[in-house]
Protein backbone atom coordinates (compact mmCIF):
# COMPACT_ATOMS: atom_id res chain seq x y z
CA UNK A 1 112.06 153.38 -20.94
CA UNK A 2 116.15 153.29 -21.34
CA UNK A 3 117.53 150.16 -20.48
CA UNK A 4 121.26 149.99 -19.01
CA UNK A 5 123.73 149.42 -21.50
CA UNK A 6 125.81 147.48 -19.53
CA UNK A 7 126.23 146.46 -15.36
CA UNK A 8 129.73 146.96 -13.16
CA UNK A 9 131.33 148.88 -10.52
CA UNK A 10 132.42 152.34 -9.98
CA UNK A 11 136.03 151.52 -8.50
CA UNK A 12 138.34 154.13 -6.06
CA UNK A 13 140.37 153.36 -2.89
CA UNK A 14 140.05 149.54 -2.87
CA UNK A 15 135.91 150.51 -2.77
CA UNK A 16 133.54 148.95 -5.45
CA UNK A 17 130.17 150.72 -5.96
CA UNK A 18 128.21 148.18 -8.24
CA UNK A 19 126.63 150.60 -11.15
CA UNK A 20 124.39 150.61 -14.24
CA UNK A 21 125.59 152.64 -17.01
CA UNK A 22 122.74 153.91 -18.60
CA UNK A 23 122.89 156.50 -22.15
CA UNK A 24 121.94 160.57 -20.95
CA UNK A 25 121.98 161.84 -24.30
CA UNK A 26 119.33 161.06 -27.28
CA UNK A 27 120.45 162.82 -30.67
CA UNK A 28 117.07 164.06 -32.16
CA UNK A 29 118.37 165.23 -35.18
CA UNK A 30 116.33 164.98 -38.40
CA UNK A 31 117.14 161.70 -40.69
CA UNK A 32 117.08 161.72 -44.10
CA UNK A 33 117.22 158.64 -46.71
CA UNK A 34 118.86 158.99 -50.03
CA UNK A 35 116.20 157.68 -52.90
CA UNK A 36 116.32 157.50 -55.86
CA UNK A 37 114.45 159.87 -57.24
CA UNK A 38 112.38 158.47 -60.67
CA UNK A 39 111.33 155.56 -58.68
CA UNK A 40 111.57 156.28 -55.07
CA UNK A 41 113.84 153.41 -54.58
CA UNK A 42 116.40 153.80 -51.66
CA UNK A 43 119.75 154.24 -52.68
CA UNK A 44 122.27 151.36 -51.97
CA UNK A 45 126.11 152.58 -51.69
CA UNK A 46 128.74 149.94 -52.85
CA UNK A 47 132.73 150.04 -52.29
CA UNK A 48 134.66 150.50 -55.26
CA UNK A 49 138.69 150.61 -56.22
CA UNK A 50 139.68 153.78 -57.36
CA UNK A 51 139.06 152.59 -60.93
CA UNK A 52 135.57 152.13 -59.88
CA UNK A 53 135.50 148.07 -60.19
CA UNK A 54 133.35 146.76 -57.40
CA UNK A 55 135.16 145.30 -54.55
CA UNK A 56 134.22 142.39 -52.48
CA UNK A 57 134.05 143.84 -48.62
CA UNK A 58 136.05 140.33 -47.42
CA UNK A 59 138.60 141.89 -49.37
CA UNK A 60 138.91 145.26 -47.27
CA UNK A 61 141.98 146.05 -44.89
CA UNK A 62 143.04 148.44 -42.60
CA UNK A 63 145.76 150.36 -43.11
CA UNK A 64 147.48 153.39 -41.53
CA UNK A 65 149.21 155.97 -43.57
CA UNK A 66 153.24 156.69 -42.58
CA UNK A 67 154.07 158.39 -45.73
CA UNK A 68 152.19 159.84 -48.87
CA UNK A 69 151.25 156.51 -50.50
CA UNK A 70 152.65 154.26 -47.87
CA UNK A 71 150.35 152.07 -45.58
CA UNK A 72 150.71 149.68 -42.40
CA UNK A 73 148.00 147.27 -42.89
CA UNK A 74 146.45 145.71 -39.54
CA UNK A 75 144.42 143.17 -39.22
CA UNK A 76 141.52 141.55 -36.85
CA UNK A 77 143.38 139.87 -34.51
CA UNK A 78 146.45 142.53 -34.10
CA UNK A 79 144.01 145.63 -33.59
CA UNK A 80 142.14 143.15 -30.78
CA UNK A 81 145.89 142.70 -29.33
CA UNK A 82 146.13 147.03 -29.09
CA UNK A 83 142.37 147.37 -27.53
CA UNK A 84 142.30 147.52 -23.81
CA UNK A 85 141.58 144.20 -21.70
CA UNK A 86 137.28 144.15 -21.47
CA UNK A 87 136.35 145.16 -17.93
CA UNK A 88 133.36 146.84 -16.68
CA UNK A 89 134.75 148.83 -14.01
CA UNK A 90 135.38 152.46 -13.65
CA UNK A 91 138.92 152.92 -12.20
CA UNK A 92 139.06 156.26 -10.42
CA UNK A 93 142.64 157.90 -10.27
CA UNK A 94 142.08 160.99 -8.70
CA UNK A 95 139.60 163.59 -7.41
CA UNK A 96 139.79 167.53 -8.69
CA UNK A 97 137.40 170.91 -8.62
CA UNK A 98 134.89 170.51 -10.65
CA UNK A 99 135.60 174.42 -12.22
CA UNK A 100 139.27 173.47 -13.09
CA UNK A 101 137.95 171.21 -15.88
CA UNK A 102 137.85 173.04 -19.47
CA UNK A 103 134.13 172.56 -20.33
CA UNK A 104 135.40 171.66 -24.00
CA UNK A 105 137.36 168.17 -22.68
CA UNK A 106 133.41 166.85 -22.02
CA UNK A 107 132.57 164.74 -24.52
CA UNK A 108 129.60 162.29 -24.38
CA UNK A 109 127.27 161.90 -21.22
CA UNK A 110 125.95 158.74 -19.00
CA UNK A 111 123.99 158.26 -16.08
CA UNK A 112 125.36 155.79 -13.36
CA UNK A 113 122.69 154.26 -11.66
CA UNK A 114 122.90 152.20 -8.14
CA UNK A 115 122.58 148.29 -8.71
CA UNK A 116 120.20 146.33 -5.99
CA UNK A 117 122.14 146.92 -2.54
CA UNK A 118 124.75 149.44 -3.13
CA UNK A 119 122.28 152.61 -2.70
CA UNK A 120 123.65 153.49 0.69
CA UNK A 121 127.38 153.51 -1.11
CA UNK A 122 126.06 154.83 -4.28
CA UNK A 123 124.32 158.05 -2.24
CA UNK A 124 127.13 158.65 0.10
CA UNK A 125 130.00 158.91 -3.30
CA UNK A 126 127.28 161.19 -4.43
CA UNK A 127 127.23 163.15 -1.33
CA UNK A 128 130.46 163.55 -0.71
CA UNK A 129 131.38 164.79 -4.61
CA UNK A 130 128.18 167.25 -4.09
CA UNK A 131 129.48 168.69 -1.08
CA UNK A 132 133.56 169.27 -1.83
CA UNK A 133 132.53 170.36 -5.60
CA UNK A 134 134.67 167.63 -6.76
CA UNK A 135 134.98 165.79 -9.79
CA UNK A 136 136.09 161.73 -10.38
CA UNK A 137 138.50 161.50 -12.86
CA UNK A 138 138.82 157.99 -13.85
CA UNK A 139 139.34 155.25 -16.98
CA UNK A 140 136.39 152.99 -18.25
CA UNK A 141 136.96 150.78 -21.67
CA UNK A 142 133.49 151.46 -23.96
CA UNK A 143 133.15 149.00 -27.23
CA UNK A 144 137.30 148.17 -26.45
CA UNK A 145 138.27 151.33 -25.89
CA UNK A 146 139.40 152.88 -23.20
CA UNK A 147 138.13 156.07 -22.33
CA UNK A 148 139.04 159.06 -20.17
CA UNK A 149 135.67 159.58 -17.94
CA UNK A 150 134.62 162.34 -15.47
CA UNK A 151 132.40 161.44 -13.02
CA UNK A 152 130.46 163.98 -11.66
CA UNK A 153 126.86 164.60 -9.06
CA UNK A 154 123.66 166.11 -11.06
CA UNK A 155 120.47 166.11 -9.60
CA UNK A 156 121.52 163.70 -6.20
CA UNK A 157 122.50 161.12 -9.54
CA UNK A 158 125.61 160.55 -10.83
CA UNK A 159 126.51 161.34 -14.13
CA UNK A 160 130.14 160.08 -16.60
CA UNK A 161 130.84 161.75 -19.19
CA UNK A 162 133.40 160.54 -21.79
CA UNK A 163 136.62 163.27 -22.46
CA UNK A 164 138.97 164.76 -24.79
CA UNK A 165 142.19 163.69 -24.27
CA UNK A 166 144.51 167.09 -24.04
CA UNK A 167 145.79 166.71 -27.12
CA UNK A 168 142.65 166.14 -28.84
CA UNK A 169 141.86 169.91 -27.80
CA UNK A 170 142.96 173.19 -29.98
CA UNK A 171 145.46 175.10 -28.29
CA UNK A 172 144.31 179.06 -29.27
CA UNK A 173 147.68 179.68 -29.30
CA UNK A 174 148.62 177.80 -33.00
CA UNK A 175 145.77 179.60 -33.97
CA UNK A 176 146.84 181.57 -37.70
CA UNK A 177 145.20 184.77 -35.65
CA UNK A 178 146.95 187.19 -33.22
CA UNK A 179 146.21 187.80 -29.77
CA UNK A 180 144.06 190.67 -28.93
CA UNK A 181 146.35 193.24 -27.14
CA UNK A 182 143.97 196.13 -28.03
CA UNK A 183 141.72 197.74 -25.02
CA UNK A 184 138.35 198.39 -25.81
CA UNK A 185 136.71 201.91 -25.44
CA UNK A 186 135.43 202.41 -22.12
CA UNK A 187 131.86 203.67 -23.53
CA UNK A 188 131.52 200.36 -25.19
CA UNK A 189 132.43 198.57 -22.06
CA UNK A 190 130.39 199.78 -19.94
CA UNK A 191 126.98 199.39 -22.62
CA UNK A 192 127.89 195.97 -23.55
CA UNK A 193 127.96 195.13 -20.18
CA UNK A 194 124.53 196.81 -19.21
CA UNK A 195 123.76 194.71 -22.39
CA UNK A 196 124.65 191.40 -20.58
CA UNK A 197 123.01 192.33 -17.78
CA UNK A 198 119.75 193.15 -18.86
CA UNK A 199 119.40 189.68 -20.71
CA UNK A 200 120.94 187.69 -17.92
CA UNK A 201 118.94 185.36 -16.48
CA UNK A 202 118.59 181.24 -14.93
CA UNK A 203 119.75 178.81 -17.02
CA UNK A 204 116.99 176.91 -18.14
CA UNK A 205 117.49 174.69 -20.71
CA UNK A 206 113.67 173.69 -21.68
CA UNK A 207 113.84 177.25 -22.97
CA UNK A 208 115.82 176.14 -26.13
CA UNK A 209 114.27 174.23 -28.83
CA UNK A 210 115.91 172.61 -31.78
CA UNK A 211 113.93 175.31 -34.46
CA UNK A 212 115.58 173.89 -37.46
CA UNK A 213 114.82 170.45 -36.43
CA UNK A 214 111.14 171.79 -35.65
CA UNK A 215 110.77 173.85 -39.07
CA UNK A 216 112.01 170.99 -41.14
CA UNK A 217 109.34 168.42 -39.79
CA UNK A 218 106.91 171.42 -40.57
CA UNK A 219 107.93 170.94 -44.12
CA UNK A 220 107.71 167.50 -44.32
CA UNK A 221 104.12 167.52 -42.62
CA UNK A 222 103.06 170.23 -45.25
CA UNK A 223 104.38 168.21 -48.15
CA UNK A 224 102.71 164.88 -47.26
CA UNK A 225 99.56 167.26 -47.32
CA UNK A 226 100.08 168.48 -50.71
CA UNK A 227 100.98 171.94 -50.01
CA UNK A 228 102.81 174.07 -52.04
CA UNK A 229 106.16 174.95 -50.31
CA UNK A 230 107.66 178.24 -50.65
CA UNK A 231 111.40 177.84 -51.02
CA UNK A 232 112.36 181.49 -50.63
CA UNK A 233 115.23 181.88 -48.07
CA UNK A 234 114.59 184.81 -44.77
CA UNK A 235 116.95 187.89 -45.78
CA UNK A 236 119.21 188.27 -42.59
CA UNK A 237 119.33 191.80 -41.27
CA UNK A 238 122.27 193.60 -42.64
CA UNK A 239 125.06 194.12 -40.35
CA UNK A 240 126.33 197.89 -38.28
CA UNK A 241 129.78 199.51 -39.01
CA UNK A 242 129.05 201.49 -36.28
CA UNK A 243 129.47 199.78 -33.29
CA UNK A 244 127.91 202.39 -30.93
CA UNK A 245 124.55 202.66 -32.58
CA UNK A 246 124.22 199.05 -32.73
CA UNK A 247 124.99 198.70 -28.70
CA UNK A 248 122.32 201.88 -27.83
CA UNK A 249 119.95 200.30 -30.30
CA UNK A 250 120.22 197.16 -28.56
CA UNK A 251 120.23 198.64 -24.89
CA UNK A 252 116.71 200.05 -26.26
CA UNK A 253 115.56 197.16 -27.50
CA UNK A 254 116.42 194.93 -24.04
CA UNK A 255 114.62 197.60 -22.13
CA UNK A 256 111.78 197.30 -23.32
């Protein structure tokens, strides 16, 4: 069972809602170990100058490049004196529509949970953002920094995520690649559209599995059998020039 990662208040308009900030996201990537491979030893990585002498890790420093070559070094104490003061509180600044945020500035997700005796606050705040289809846009400092946080309703529960800071997005514009100016043929309009119709459909995320993820444990549960693994690669299917055919062959295909 996930345990809170840490207990304080969700803060807007002089009213405190005590909270427990709990993790929503668990990474299930595949791990791997580096070994080494006549033994089976792990492999242990050790910092080295760039003459490759070994260098004691007491004797490490930060430093910030100004020029090519050129560094600011910064220690303990002065990055502590940058990092914002330690509060567990989400500060709300302002409320917005919740479709005028650029899915791209969410970055990592939380759940807020009510503490003992704030559920009657905690549901109302939920409420309320459920029924204007607004968003809390606040500050919260995570491990001494301070973060940029939407708080949002999900389920009757409400859920933070971390953001982007704007410029920590891509503009398309400084993008090395012109805009498109050219109109598509009508024809191909209209099929790719049938197209996106015919597999539209509710969102339903169970529906997508991580298949890499799934056919790599496959391997490894093969290989701790014994079995021989065959390490030719799938061919992809080759790519149409003709744009046409490959819409009408894939109208076909979504019909039936």
């Amino acid at each position: 069972m996930p345990r809170s990662i840490w207990n304080g208040a969700l803060s807007f308009a002089g009213i405190d809602v005590p909270v427990k900030v709990f993790g929503a996201a668990d990474p299930q990537g595949v791990q791997f170990r580096e070994l080494h491979e006549p033994d089976g030893a792990e492999i242990a990585h050790e910092l080295v100058d760039a003459d490759g002498r070994k260098v004691d890790r007491r004797q490490v420093v930060k430093g910030f490049e100004v020029r090519s070559g050129e560094y600011v070094v910064l220690d303990d104490d002065e990055l502590k004196a940058a990092s914002a003061p330690k509060r567990k509180t989400v500060d709300v600044e302002h409320f917005v529509p919740r479709e005028q945020i650029d899915p791209d500035a969410y970055d990592r997700p939380y759940y807020l949970a009510p503490q003992k005796g704030a559920e009657e606050a905690y549901a109302v705040l939920a409420a309320a953002l459920q029924r204007t289809g607004r968003v809390a846009i606040g500050r919260v400092v995570l491990r001494s920094r301070e973060q940029l946080v939407a708080v949002l309703e999900a389920d009757q529960m409400l859920r933070m995520h971390t953001m982007r800071f704007a410029d920590e997005l891509v503009d398309a514009g400084t993008l090395d690649h012109p805009p498109l100016r050219r109109k598509p043929d009508p024809r191909l309009r209209k099929m790719a559209a049938q197209l996106v119709d015919g597999l539209s459909g509710k969102f339903q995320p169970g529906r997508y599995r991580d298949s890499y993820r799934e056919r790599v444990l496959d391997l490894v549960k093969r290989k701790a059998k014994g079995e021989e693994i065959d390490t030719e690669r799938a061919q992809a299917p080759e790519p149409s020039d003709d744009l046409m055919a490959a819409l009408e062959a894939s109208l076909k295909g979504s019909k039936r």
